[in-house]
C-alpha atoms as a PDB file:
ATOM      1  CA  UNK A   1      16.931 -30.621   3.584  1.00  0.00           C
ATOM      2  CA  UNK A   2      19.536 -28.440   4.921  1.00  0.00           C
ATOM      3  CA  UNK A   3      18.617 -25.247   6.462  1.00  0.00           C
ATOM      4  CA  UNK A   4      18.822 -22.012   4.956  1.00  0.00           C
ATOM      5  CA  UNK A   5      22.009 -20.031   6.004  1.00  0.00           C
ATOM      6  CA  UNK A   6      21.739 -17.097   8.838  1.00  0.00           C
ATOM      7  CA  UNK A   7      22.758 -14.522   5.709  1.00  0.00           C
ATOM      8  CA  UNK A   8      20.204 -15.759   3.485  1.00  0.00           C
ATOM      9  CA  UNK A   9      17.593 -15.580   6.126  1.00  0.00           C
ATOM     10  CA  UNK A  10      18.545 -12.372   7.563  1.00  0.00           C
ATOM     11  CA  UNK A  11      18.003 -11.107   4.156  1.00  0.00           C
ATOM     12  CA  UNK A  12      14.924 -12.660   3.736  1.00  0.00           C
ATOM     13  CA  UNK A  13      13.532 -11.198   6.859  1.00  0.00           C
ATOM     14  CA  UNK A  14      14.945  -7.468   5.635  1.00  0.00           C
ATOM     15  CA  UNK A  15      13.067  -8.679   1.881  1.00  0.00           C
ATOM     16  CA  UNK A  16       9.848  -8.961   3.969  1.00  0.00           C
ATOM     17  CA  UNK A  17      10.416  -5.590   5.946  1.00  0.00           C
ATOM     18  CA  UNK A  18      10.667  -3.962   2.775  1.00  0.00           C
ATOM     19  CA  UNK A  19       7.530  -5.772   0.919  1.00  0.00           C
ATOM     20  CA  UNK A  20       5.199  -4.503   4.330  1.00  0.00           C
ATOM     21  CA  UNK A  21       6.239  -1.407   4.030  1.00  0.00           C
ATOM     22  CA  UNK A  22       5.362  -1.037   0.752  1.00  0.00           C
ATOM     23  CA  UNK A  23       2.023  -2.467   1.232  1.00  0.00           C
ATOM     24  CA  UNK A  24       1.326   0.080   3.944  1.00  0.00           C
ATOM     25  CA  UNK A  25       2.667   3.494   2.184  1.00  0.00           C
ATOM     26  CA  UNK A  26       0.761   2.160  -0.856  1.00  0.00           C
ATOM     27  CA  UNK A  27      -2.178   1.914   1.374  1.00  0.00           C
ATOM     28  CA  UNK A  28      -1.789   4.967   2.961  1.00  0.00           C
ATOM     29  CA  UNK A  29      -1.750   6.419  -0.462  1.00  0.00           C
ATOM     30  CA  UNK A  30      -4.847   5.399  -1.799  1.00  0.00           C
ATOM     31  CA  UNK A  31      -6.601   6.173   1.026  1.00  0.00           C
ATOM     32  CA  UNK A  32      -5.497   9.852   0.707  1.00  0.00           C
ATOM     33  CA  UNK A  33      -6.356   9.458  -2.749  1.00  0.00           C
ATOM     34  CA  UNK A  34      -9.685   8.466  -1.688  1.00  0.00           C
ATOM     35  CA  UNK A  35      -9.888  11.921   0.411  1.00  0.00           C
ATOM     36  CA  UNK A  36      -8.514  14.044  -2.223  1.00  0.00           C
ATOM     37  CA  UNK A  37     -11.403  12.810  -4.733  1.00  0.00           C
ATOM     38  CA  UNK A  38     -14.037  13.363  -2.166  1.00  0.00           C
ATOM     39  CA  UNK A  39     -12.602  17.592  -1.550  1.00  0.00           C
ATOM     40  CA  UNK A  40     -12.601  17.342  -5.538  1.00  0.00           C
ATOM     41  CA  UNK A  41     -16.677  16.642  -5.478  1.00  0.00           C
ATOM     42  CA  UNK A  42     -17.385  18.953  -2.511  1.00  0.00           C
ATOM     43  CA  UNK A  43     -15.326  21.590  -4.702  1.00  0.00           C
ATOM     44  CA  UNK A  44     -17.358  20.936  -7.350  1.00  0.00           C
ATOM     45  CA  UNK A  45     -20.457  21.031  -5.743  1.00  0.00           C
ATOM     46  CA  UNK A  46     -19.880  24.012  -3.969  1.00  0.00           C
ATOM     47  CA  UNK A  47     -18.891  25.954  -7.192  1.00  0.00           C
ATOM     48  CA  UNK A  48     -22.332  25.178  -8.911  1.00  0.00           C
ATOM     49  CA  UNK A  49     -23.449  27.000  -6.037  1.00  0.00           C
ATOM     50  CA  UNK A  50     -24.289  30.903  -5.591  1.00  0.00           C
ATOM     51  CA  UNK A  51     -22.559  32.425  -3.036  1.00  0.00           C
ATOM     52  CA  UNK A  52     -25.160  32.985  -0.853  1.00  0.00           C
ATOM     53  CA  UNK A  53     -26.607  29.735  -0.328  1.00  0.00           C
ATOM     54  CA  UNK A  54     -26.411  27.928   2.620  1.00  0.00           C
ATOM     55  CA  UNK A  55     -23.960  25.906   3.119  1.00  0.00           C
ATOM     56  CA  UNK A  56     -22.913  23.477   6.109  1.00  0.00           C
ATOM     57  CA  UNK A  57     -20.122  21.869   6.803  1.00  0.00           C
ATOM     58  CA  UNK A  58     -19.240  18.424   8.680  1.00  0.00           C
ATOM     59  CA  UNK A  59     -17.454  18.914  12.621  1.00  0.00           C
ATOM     60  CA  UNK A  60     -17.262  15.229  13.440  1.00  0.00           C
ATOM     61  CA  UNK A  61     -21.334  14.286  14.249  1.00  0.00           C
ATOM     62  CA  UNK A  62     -22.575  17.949  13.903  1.00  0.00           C
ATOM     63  CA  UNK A  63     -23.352  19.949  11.027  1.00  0.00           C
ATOM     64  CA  UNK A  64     -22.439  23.396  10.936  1.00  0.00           C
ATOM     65  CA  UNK A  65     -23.288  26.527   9.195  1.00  0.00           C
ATOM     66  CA  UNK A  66     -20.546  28.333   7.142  1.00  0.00           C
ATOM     67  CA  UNK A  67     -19.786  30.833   4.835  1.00  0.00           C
ATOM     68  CA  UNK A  68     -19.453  29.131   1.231  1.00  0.00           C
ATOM     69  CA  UNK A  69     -16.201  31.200   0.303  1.00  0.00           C
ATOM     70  CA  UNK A  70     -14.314  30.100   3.506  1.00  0.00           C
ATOM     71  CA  UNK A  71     -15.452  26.350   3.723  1.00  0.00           C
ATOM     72  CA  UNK A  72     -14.257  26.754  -0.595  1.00  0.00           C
ATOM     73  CA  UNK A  73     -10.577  28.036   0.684  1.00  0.00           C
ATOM     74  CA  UNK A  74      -9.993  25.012   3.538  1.00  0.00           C
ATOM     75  CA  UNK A  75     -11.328  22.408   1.200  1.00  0.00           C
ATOM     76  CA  UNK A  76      -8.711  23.809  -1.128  1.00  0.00           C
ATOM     77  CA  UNK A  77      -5.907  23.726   0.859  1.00  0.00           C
ATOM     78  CA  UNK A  78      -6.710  20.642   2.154  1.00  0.00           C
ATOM     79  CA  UNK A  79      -6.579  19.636  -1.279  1.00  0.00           C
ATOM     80  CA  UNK A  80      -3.316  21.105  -2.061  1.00  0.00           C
ATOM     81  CA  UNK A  81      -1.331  19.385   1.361  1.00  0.00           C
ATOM     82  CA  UNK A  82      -3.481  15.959   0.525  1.00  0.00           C
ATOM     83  CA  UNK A  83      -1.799  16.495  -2.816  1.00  0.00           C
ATOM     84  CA  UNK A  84       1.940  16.710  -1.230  1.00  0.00           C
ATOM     85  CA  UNK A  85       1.178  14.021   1.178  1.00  0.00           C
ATOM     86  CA  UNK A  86       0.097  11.676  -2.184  1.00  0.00           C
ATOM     87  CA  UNK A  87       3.144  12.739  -4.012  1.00  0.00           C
ATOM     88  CA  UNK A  88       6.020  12.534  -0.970  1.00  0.00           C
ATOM     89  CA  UNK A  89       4.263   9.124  -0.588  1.00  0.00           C
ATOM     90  CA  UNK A  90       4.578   7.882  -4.697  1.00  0.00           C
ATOM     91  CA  UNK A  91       8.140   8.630  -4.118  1.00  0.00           C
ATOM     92  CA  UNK A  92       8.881   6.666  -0.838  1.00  0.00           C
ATOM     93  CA  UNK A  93       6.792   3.808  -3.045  1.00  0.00           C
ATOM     94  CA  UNK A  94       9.133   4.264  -6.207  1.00  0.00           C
ATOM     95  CA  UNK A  95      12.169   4.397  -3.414  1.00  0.00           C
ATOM     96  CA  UNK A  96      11.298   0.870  -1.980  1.00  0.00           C
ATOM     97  CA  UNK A  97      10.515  -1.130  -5.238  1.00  0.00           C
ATOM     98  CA  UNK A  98      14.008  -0.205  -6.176  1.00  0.00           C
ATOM     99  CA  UNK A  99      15.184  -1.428  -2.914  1.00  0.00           C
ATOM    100  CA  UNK A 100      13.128  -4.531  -3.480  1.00  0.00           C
ATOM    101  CA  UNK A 101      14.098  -5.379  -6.769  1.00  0.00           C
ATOM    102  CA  UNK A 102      17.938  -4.557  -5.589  1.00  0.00           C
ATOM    103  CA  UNK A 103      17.257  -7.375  -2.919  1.00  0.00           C
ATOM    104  CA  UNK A 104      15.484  -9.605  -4.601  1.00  0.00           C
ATOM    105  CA  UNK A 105      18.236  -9.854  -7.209  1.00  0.00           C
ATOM    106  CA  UNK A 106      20.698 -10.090  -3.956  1.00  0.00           C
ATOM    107  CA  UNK A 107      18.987 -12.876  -2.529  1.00  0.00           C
ATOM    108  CA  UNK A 108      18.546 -14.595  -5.849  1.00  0.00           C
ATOM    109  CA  UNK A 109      22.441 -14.202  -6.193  1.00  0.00           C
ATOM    110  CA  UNK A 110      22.984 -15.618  -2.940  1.00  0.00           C
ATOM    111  CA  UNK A 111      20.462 -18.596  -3.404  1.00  0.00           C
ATOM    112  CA  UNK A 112      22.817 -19.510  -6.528  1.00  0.00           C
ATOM    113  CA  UNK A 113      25.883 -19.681  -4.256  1.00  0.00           C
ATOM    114  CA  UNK A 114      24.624 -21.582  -2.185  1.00  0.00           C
ATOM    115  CA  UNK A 115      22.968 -24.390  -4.798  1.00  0.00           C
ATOM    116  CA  UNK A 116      26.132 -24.110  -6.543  1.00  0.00           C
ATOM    117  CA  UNK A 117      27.917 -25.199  -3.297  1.00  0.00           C
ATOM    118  CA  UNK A 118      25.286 -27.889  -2.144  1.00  0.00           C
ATOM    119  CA  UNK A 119      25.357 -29.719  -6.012  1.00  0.00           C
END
């Protein structure tokens, strides 16, 4: 078997660049996702609530007393920048599967060359 050609594989490495990339902002993604659901239910939770029952709120191990309207205002704007960071990240995602599909049809191009020059 002959070896593949420096383009092709140069290509193929880039291909595989791309693909990892996309694997990790789609990861990144759902795991904001993930944190965006869980201010959702604390939202929720905290508006079934009257305002003047206790409420604590999580500082890494310790559990801390708050007022009810201010922990309701930072869990939504942490919603609201979780909810930029998710969509910024959808459109890097959308960005690279056009890149991919542009180089997959690239490399397939190339891979036809080169049969067509080998048969």
């Amino acid at each position: 078997m002959e070896q593949i050609p420096p383009n092709l594989q140069h290509q193929l490495a880039q291909f595989q660049g791309l693909q990892q990339q996309l694997q990790t902002t789609t990861n990144q993604r759902v795991q904001l996702e993930l944190q965006m659901k869980e201010v959702e239910r604390a939202l929720e939770e905290l508006g079934k609530l009257e305002d003047e029952a206790e409420v604590y709120k999580s500082i890494g191990a310790l559990l801390v007393k708050g007022d009810k309207n201010k922990i309701q205002e930072e869990l939504s704007d942490k919603k609201e920048t979780l909810a930029l960071r998710v969509k910024t990240l959808k459109k890097q995602e959308e960005k690279l599967q056009t890149r991919l599909k542009e180089m997959q049809a690239k490399i397939q191009e190339t891979l036809k060359g080169y049969q067509q020059r080998a048969g």
